[in-house]
C-alpha atoms as a PDB file:
ATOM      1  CA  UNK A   1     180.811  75.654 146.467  1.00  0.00           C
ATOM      2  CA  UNK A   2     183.286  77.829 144.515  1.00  0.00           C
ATOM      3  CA  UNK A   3     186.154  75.758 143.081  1.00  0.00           C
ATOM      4  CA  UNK A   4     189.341  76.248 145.139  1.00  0.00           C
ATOM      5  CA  UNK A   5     191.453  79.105 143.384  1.00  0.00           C
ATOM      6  CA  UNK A   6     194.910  77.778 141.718  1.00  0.00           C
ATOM      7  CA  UNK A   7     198.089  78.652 143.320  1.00  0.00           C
ATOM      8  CA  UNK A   8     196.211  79.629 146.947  1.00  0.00           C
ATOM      9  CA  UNK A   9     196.106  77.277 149.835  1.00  0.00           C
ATOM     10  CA  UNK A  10     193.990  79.401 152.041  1.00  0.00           C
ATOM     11  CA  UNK A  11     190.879  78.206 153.296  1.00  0.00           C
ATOM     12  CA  UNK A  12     187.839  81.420 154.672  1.00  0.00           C
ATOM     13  CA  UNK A  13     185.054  80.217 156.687  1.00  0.00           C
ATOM     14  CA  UNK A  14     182.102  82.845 157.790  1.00  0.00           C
ATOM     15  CA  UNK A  15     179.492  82.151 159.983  1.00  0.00           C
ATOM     16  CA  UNK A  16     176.524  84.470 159.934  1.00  0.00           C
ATOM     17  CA  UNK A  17     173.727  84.763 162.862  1.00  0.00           C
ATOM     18  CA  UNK A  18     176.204  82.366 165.052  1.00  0.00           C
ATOM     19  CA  UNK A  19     173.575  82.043 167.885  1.00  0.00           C
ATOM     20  CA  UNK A  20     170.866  80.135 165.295  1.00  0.00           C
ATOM     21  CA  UNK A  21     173.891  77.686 164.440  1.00  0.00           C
ATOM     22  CA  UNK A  22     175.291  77.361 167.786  1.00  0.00           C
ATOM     23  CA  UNK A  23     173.168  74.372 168.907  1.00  0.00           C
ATOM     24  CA  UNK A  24     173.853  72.137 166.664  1.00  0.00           C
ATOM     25  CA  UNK A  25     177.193  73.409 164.878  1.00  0.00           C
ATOM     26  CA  UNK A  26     179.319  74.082 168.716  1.00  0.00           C
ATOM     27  CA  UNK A  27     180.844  70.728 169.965  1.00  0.00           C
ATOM     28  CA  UNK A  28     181.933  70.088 166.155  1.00  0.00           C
ATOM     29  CA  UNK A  29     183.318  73.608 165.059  1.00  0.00           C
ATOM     30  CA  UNK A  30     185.375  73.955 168.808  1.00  0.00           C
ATOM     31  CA  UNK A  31     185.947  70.180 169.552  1.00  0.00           C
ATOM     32  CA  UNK A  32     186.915  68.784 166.063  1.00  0.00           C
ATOM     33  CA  UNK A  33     187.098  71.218 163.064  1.00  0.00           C
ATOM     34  CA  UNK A  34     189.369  74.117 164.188  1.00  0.00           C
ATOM     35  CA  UNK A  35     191.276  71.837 166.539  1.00  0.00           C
ATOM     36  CA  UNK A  36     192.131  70.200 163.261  1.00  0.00           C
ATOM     37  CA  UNK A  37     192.505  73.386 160.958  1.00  0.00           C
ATOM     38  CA  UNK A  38     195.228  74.407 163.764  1.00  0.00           C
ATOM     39  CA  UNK A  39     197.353  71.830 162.387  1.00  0.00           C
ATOM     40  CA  UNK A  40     196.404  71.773 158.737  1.00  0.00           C
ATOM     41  CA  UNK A  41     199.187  72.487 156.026  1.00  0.00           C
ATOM     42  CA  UNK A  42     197.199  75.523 154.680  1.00  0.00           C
ATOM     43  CA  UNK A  43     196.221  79.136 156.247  1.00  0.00           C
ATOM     44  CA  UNK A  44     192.744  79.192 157.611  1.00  0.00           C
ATOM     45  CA  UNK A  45     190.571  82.515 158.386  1.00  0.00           C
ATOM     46  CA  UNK A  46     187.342  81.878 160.210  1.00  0.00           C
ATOM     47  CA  UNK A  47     184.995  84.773 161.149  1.00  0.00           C
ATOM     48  CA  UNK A  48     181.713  84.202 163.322  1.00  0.00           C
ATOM     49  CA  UNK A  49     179.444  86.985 163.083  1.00  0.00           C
ATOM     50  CA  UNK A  50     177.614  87.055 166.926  1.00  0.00           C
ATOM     51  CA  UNK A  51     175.406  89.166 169.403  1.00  0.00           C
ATOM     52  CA  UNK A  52     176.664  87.633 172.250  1.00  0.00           C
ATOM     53  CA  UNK A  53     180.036  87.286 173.399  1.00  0.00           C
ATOM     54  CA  UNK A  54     181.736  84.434 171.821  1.00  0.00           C
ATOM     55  CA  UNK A  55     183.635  83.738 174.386  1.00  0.00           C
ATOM     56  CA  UNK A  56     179.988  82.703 176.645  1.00  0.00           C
ATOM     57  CA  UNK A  57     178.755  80.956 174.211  1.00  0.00           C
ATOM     58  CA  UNK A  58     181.297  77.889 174.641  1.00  0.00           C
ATOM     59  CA  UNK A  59     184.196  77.131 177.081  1.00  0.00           C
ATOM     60  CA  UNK A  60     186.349  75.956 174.959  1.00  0.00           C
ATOM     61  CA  UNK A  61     187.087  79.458 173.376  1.00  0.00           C
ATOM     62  CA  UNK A  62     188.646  80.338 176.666  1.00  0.00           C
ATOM     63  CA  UNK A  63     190.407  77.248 177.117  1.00  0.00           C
ATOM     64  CA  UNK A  64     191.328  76.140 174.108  1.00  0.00           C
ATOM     65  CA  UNK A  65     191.356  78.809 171.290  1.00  0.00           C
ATOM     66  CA  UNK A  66     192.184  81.907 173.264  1.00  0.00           C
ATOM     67  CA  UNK A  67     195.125  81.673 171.811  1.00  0.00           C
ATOM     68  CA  UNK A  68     193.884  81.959 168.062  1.00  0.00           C
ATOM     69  CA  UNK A  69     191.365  84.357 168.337  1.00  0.00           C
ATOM     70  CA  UNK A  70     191.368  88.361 166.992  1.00  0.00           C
ATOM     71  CA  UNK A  71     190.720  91.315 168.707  1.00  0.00           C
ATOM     72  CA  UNK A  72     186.904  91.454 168.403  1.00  0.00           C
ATOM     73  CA  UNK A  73     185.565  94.508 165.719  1.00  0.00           C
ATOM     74  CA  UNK A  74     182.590  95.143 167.908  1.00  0.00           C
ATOM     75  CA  UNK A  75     179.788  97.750 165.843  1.00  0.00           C
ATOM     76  CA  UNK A  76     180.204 100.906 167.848  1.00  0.00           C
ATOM     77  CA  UNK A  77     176.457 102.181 169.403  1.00  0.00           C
ATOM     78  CA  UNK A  78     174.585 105.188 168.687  1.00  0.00           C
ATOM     79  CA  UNK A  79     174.623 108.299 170.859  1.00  0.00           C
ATOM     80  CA  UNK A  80     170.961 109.274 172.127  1.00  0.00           C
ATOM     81  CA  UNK A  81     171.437 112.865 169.801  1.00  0.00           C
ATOM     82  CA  UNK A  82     172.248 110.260 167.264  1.00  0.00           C
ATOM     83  CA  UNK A  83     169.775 108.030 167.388  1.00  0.00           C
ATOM     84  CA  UNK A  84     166.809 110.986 167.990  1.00  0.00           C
ATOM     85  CA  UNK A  85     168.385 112.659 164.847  1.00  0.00           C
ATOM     86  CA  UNK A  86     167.821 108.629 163.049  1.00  0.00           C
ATOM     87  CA  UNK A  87     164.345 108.883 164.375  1.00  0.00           C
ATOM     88  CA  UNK A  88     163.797 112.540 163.476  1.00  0.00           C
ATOM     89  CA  UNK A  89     164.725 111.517 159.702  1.00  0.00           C
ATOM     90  CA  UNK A  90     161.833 109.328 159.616  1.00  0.00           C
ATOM     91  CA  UNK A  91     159.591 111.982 160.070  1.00  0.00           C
ATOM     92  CA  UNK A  92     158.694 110.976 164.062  1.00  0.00           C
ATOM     93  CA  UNK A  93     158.991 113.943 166.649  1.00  0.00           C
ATOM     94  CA  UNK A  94     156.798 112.257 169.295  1.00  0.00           C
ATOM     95  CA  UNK A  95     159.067 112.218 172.504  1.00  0.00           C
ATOM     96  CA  UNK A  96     157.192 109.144 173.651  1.00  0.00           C
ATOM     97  CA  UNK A  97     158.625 107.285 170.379  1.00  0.00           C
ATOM     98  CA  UNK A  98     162.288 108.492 170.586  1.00  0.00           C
ATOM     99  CA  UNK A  99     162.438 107.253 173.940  1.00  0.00           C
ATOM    100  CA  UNK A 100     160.722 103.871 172.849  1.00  0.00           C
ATOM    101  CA  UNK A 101     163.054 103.858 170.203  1.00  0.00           C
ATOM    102  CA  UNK A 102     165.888 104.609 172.317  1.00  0.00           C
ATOM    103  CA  UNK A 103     164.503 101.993 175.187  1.00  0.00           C
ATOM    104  CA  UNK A 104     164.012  99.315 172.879  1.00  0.00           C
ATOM    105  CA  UNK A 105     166.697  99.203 170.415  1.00  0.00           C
ATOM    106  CA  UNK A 106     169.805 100.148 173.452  1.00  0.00           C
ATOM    107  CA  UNK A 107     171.704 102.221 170.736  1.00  0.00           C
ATOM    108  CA  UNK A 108     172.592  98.540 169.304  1.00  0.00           C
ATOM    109  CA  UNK A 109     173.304  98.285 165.827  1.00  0.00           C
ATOM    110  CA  UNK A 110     171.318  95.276 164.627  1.00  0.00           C
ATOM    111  CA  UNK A 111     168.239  96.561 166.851  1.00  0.00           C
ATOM    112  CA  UNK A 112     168.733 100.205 165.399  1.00  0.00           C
ATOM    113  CA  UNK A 113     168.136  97.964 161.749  1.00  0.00           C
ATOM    114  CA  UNK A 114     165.380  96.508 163.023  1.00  0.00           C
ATOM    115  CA  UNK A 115     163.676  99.637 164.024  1.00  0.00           C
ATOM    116  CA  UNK A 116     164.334 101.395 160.848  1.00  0.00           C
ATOM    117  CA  UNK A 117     162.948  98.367 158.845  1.00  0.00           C
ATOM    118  CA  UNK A 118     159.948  98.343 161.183  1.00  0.00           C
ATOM    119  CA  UNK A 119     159.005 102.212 160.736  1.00  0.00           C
ATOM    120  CA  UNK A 120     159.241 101.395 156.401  1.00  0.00           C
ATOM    121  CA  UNK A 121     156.844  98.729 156.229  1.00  0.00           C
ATOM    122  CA  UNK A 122     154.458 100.926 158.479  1.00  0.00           C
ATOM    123  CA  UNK A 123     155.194 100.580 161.932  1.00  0.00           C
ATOM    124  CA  UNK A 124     154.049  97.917 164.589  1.00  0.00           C
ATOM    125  CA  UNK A 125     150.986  96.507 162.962  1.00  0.00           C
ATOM    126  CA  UNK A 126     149.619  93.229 163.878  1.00  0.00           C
ATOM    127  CA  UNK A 127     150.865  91.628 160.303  1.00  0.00           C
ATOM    128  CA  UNK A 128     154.762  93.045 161.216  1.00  0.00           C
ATOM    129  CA  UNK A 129     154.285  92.000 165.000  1.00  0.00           C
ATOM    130  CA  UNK A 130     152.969  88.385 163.592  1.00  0.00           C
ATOM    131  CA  UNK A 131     156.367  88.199 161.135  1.00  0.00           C
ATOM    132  CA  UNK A 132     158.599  89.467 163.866  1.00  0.00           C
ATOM    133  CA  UNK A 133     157.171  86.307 166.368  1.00  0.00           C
ATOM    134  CA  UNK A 134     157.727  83.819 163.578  1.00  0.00           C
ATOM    135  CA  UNK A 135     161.002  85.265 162.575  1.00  0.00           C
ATOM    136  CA  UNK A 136     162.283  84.813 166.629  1.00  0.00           C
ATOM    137  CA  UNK A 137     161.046  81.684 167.459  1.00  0.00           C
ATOM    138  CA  UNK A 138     161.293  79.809 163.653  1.00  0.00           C
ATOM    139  CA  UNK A 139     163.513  77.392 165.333  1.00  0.00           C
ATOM    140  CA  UNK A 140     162.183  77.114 168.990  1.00  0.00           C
ATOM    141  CA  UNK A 141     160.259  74.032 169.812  1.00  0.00           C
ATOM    142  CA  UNK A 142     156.688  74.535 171.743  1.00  0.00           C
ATOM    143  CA  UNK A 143     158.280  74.375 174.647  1.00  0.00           C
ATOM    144  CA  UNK A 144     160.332  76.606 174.465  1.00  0.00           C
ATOM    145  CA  UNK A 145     158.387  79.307 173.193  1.00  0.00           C
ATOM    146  CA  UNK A 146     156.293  78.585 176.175  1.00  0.00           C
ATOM    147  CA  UNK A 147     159.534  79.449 178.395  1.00  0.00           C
ATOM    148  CA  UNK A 148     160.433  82.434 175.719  1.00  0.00           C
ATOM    149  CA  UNK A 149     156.558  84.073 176.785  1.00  0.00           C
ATOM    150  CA  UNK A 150     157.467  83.350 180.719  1.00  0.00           C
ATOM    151  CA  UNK A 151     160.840  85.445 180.404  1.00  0.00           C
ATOM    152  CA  UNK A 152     159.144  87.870 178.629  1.00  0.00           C
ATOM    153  CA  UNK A 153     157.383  89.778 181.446  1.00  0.00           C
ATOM    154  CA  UNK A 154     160.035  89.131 183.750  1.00  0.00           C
ATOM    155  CA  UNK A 155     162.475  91.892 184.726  1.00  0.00           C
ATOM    156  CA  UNK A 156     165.105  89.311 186.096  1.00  0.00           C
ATOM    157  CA  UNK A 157     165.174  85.952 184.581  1.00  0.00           C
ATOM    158  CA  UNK A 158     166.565  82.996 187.175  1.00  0.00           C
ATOM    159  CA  UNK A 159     165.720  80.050 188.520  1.00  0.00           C
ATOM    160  CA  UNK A 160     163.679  81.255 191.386  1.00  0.00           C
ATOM    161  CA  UNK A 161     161.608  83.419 189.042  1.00  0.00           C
ATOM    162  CA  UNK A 162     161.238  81.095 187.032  1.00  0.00           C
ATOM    163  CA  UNK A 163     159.983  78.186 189.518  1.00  0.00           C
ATOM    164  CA  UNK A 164     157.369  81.084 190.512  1.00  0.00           C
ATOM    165  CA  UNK A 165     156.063  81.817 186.891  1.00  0.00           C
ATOM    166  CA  UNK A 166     155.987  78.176 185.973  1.00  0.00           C
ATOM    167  CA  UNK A 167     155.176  76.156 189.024  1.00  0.00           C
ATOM    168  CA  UNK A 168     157.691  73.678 188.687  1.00  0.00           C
ATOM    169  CA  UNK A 169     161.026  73.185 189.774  1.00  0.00           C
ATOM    170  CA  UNK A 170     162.767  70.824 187.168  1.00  0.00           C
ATOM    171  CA  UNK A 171     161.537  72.917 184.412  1.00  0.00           C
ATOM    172  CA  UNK A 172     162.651  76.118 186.104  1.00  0.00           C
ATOM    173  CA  UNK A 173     166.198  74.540 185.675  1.00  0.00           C
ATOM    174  CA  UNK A 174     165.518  73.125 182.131  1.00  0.00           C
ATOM    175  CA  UNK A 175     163.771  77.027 181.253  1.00  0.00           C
ATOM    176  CA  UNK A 176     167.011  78.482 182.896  1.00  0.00           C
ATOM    177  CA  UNK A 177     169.508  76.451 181.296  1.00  0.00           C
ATOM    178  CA  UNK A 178     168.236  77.120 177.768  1.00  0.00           C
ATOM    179  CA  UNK A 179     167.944  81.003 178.089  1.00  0.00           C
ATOM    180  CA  UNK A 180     171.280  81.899 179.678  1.00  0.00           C
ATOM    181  CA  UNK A 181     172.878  80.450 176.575  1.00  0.00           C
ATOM    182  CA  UNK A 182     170.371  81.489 174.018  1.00  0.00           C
ATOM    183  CA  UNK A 183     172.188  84.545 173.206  1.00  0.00           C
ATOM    184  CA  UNK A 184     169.474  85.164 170.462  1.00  0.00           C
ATOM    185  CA  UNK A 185     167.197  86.248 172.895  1.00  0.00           C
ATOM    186  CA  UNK A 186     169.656  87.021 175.554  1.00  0.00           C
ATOM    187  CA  UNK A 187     170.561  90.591 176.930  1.00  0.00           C
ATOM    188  CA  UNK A 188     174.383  90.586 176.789  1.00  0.00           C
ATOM    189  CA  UNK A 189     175.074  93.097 179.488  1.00  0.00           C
ATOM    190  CA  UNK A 190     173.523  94.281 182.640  1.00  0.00           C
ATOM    191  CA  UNK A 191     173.836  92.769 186.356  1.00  0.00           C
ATOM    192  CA  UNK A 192     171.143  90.300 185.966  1.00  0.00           C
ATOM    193  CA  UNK A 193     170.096  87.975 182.639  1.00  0.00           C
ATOM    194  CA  UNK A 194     166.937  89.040 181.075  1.00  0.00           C
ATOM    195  CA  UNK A 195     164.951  88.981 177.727  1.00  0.00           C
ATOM    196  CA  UNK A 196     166.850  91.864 175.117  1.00  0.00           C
ATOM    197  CA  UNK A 197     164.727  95.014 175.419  1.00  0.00           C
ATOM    198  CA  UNK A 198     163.487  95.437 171.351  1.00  0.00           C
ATOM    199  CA  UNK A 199     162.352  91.345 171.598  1.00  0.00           C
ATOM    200  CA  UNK A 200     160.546  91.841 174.651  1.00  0.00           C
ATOM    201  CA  UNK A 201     158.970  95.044 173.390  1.00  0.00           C
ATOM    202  CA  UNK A 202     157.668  93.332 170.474  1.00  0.00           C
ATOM    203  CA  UNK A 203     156.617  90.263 171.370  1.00  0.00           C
ATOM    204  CA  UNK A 204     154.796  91.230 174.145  1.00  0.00           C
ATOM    205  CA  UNK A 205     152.833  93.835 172.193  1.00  0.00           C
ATOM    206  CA  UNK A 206     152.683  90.629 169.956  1.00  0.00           C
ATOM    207  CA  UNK A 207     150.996  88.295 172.211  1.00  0.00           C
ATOM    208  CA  UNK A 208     148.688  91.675 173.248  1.00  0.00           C
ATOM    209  CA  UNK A 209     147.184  91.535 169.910  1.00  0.00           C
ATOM    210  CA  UNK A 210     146.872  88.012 169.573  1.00  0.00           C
ATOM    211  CA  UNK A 211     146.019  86.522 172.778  1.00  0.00           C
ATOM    212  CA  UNK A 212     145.593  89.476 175.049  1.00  0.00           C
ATOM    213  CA  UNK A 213     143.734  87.028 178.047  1.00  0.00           C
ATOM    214  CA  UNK A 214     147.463  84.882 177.964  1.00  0.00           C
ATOM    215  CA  UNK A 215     149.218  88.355 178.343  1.00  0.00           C
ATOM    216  CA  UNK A 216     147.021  89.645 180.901  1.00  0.00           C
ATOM    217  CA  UNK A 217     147.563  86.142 182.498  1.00  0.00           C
ATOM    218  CA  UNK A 218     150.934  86.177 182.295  1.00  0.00           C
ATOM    219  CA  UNK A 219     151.539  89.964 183.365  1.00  0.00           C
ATOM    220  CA  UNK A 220     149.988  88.912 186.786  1.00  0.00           C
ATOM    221  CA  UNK A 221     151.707  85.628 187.489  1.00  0.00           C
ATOM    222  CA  UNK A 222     155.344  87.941 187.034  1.00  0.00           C
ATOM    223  CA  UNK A 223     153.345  90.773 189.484  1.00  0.00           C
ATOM    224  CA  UNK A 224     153.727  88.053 191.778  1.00  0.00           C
ATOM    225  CA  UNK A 225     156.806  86.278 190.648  1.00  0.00           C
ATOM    226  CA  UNK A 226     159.896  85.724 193.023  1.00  0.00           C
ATOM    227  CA  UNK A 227     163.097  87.587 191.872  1.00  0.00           C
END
């Protein structure tokens, strides 16, 4: 920690990659610490840097801190000329890939990073597909990468497709309860929840090179699945 500067009484909090801290950091940050910088003596900036919308990620923003919070500064998307231009720099003019790229990355910023740091270290290759797993589910438990691989092939994720992928109706709920607030892994828009498109993408073509009789297996339990 940085000693406190002399002669300013301002404290500036930033949270980075909000959705990894979320877990274990929400109850305290929206039940006891900013309640309690409210009414501190000293000026207090916090800044949460998120994928999802903060405001779904606990009620309390809504019902307690609406009040306090900012206009969001939301990263503006690429156009499709833009991003075909982005993949056009990299020396790609395959329409097949700029519409994968397109597909996968829905013009989001972070995604649009991901891609571009994907195509330097050489593309999907099993080695970047193996770091890209690792890297998503570093801080799942077995289980729930188990329930991360269901929602994978699934076009709509819900309780009912869920109950049909994994046979079980209790774990259905639990599987359902811990993806509609995992905004990590989350799409944020769209009429029904479902895996984002560049983790599914990858992680499918993932467990393809890895264990391609579990994909196969799992491609035709979701043929079947109830949506």
């Amino acid at each position: 920690m940085h000693r406190k500067v002399p002669g300013i009484d301002r404290l500036l909090l930033i949270f980075d990659d909000y959705e990894k801290l979320q877990e274990s950091l929400d109850e305290f940050l929206v039940g006891h610490l900013l309640p309690a910088l409210r009414s501190a003596n000293f000026e207090s900036t916090v800044i949460l840097l998120v994928r999802d919308q903060l405001e779904a990620t606990h009620p309390a923003w809504d019902q307690h801190l609406k009040p306090n919070l900012l206009k969001h500064i939301a990263l503006e998307n690429l156009t499709r000329v833009e991003m075909d231009e982005l993949v056009e720099a990299f020396g790609i003019s395959s329409v097949v890939e700029k519409d994968r790229a397109w597909r996968d990355t829905a013009d989001y910023p972070f995604y649009v990073q991901l891609w571009i740091e994907e195509v330097e270290s050489g593309g999907r290759g099993a080695v970047m597909l193996k770091r890209f797993y690792e890297r998503t589910t570093r801080w799942m438990s077995d289980r729930e990468r188990r329930w991360l691989e269901h929602t994978l092939f699934l076009d709509t994720v819900n309780i009912r497709s869920l109950r049909s992928m994994l046979g079980s109706e209790s774990e259905a709920h639990d599987a359902f309860r811990w993806f509609e607030h995992n905004g990590s892994v989350r799409a944020t828009s769209g009429p029904s929840f479902r895996v984002r498109e560049y983790l599914r993408s990858r992680l499918i073509d993932y467990l393809r090179a890895s264990d391609p009789d579990r994909c196969e297996e799992l491609e035709a339990r979701s043929r079947t699945a109830i949506t």
